[in-house]
N, C-alpha and C. Protein backbone atom coordinates (compact mmCIF):
# COMPACT_ATOMS: atom_id res chain seq x y z
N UNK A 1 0.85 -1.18 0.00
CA UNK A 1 0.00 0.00 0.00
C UNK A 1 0.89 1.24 0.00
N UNK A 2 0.67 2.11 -1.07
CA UNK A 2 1.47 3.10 -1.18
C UNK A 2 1.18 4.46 -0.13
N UNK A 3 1.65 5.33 0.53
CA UNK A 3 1.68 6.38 1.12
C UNK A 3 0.33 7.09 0.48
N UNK A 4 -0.77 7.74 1.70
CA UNK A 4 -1.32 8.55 1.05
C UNK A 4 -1.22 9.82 1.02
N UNK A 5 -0.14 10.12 1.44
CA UNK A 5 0.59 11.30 1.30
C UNK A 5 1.63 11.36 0.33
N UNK A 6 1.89 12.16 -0.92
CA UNK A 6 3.06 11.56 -1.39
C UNK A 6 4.08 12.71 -1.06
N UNK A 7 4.80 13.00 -0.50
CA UNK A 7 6.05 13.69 0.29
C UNK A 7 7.07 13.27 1.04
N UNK A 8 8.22 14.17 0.85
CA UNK A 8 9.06 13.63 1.93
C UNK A 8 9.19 13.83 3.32
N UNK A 9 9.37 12.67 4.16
CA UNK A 9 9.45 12.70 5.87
C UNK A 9 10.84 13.91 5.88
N UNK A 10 10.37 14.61 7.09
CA UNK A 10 11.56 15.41 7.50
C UNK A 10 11.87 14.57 8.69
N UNK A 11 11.15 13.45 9.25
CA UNK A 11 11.45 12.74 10.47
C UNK A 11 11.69 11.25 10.23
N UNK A 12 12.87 10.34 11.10
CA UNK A 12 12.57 9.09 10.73
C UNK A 12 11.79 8.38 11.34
N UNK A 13 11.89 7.17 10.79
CA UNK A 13 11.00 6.19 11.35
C UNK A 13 10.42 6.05 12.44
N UNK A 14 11.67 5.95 13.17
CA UNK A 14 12.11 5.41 14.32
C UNK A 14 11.52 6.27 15.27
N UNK A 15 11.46 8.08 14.92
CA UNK A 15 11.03 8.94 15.78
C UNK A 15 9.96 8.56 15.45
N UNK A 16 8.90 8.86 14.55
CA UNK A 16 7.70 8.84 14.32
C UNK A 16 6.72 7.85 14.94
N UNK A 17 7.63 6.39 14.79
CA UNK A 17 7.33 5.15 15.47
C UNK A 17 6.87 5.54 16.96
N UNK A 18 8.38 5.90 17.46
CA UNK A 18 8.08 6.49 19.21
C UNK A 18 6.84 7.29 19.45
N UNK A 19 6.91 8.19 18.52
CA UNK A 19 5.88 9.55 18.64
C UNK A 19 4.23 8.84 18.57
N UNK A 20 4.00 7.71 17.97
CA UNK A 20 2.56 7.35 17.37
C UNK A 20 2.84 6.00 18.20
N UNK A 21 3.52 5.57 18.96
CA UNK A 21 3.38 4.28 19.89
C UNK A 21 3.43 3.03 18.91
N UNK A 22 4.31 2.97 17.73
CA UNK A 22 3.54 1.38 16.88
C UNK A 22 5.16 1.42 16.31
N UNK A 23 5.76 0.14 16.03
CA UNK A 23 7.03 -0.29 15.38
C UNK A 23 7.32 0.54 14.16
N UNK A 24 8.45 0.63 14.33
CA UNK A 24 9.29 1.12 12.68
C UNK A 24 8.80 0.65 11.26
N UNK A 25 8.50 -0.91 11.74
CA UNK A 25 8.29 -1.40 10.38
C UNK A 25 6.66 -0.72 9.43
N UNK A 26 6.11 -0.71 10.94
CA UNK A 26 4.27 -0.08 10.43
C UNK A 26 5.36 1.33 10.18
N UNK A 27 5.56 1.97 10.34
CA UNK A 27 5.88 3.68 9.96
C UNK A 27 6.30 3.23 8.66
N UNK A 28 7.03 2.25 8.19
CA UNK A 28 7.60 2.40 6.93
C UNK A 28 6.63 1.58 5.90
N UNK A 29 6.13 0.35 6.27
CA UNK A 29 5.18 0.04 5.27
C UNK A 29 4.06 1.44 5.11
N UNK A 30 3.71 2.12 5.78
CA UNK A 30 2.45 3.11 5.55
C UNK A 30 3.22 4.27 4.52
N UNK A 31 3.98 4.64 4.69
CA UNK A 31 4.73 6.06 4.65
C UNK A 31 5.69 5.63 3.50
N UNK A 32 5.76 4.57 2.89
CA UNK A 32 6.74 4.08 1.73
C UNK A 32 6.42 4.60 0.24
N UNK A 33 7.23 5.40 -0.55
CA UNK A 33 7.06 5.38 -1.57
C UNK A 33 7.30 4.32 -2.60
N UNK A 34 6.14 4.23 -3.24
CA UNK A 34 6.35 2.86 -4.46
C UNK A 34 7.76 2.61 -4.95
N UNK A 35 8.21 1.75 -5.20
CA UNK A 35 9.35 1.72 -5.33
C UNK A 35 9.89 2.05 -7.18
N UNK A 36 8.59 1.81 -8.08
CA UNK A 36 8.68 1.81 -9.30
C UNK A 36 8.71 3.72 -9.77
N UNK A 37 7.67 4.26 -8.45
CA UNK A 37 7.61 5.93 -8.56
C UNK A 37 9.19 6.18 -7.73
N UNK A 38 10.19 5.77 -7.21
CA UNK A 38 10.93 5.64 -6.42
C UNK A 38 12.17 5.83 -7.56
N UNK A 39 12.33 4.76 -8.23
CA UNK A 39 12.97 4.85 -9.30
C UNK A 39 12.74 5.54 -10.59
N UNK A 40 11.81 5.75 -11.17
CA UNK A 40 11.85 7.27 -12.00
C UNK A 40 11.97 8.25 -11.63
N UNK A 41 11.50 8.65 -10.41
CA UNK A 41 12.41 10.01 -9.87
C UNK A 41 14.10 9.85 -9.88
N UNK A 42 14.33 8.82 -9.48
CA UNK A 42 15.73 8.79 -9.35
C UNK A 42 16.26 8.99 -11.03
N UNK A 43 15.86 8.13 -11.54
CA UNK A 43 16.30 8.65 -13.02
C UNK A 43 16.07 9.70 -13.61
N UNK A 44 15.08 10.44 -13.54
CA UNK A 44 15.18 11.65 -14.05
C UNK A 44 16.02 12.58 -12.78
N UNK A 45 16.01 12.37 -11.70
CA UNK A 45 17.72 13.45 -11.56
C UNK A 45 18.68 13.28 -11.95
N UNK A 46 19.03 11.80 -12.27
CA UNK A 46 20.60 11.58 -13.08
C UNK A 46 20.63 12.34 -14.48
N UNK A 47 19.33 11.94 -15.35
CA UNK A 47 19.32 12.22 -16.61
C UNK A 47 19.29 13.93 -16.64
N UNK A 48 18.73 14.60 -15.19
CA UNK A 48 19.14 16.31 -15.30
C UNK A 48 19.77 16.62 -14.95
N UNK A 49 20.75 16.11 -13.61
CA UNK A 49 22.19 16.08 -14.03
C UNK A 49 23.11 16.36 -14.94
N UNK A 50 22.90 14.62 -15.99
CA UNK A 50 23.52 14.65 -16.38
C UNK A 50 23.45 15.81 -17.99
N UNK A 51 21.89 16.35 -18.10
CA UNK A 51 22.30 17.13 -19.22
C UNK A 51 22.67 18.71 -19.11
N UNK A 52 22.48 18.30 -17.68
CA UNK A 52 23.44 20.17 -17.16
C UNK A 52 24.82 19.93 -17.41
N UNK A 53 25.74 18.85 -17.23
CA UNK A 53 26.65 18.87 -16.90
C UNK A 53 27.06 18.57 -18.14
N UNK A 54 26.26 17.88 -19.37
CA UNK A 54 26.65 18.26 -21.15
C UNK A 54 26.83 19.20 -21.80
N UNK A 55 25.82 20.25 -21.04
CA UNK A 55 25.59 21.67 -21.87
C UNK A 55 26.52 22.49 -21.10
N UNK A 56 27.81 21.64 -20.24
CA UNK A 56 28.94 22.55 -19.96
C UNK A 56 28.85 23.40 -18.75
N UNK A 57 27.88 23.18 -17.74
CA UNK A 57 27.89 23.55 -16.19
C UNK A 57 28.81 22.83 -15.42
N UNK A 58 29.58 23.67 -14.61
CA UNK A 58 30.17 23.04 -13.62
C UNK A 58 29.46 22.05 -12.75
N UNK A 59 29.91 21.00 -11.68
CA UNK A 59 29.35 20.92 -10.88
C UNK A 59 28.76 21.84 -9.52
N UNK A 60 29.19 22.30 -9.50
CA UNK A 60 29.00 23.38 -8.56
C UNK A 60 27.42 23.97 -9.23
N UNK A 61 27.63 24.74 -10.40
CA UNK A 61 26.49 25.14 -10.52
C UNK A 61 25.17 24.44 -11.08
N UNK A 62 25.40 23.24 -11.28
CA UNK A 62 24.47 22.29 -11.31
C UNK A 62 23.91 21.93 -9.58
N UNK A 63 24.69 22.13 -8.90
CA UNK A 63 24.62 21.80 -7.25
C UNK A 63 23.86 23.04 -6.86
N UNK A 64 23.99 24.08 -7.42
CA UNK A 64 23.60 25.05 -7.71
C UNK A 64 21.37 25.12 -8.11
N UNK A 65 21.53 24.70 -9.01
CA UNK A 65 20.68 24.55 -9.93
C UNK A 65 19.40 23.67 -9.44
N UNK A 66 20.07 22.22 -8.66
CA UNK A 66 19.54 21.48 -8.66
C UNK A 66 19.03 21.35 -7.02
N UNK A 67 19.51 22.02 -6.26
CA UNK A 67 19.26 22.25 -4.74
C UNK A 67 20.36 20.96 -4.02
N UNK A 68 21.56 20.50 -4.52
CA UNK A 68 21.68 19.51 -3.87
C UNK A 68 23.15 19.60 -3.67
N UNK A 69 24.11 18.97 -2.64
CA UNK A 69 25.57 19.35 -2.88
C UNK A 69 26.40 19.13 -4.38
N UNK A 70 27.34 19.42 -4.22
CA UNK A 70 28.31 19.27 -5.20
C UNK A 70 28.33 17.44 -5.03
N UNK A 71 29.00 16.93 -3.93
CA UNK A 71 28.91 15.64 -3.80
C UNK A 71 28.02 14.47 -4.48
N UNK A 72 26.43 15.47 -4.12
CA UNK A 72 25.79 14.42 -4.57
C UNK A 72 25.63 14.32 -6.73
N UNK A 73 25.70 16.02 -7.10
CA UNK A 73 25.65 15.68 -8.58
C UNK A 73 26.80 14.72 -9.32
N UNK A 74 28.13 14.93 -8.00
CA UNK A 74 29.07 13.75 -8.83
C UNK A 74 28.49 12.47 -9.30
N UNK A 75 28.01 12.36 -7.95
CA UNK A 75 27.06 10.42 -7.94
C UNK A 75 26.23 10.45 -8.92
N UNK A 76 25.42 11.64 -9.06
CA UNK A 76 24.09 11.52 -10.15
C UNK A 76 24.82 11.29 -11.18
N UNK A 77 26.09 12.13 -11.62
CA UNK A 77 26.21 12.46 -13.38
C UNK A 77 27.50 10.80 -13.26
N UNK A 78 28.10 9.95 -12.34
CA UNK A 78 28.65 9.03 -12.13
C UNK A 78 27.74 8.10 -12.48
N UNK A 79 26.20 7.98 -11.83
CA UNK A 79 25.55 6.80 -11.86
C UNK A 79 24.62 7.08 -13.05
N UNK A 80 24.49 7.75 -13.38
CA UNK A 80 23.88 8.18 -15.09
C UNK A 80 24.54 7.72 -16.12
N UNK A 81 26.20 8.14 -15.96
CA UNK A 81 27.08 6.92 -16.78
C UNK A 81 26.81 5.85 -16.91
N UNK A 82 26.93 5.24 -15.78
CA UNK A 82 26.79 3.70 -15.10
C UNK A 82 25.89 3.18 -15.81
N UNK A 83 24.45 3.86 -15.57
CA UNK A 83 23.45 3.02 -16.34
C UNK A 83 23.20 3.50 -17.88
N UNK A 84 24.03 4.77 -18.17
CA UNK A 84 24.01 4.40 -20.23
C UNK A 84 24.47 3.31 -20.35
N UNK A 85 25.39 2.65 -19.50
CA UNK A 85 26.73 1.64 -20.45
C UNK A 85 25.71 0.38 -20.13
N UNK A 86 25.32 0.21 -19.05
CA UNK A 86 24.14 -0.66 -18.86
C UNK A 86 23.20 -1.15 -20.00
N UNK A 87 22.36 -0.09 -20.05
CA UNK A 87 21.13 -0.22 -21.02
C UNK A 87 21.09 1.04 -22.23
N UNK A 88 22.04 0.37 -23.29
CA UNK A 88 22.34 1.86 -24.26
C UNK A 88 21.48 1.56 -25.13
């Protein structure tokens, strides 16, 4: 059963669990995003990533751009590689 909220927790589990009296695992089966909507989001940040970082943006200002560290657009425009060579 998918979340009927679709957003992200600013809290984990574990607090929420405490806070509402019931195990981690109920906080996460309720509150889980689909895993298939889970993974197209994830691909379309690699794939905008990675076409900021074609059309010649630094990382920085893609980190910039994209609200997220420098760190993490490495991984995006790294694992965007990863899966062209995968499935070209």
């Amino acid at each position: 059963m998918p979340a009927e909220i679709q957003q992200r927790r600013k809290t984990t589990a574990k607090e929420l669990a405490k806070r509402l009296g019931c195990s981690e695992r109920t906080v996460r089966r309720i509150a889980a995003e689909p895993r298939t909507e889970f993974l197209a989001r994830a691909a379309e940040r690699r794939a905008r990533a990675l076409a900021l970082r074609e059309s010649g943006m630094t990382y920085k200002q893609i980190a910039a751009e994209m609200g997220e560290s420098v760190g993490s657009v490495g991984r995006l425009i790294h694992s965007a590689r990863h899966h062209a060579k995968e499935n070209p």
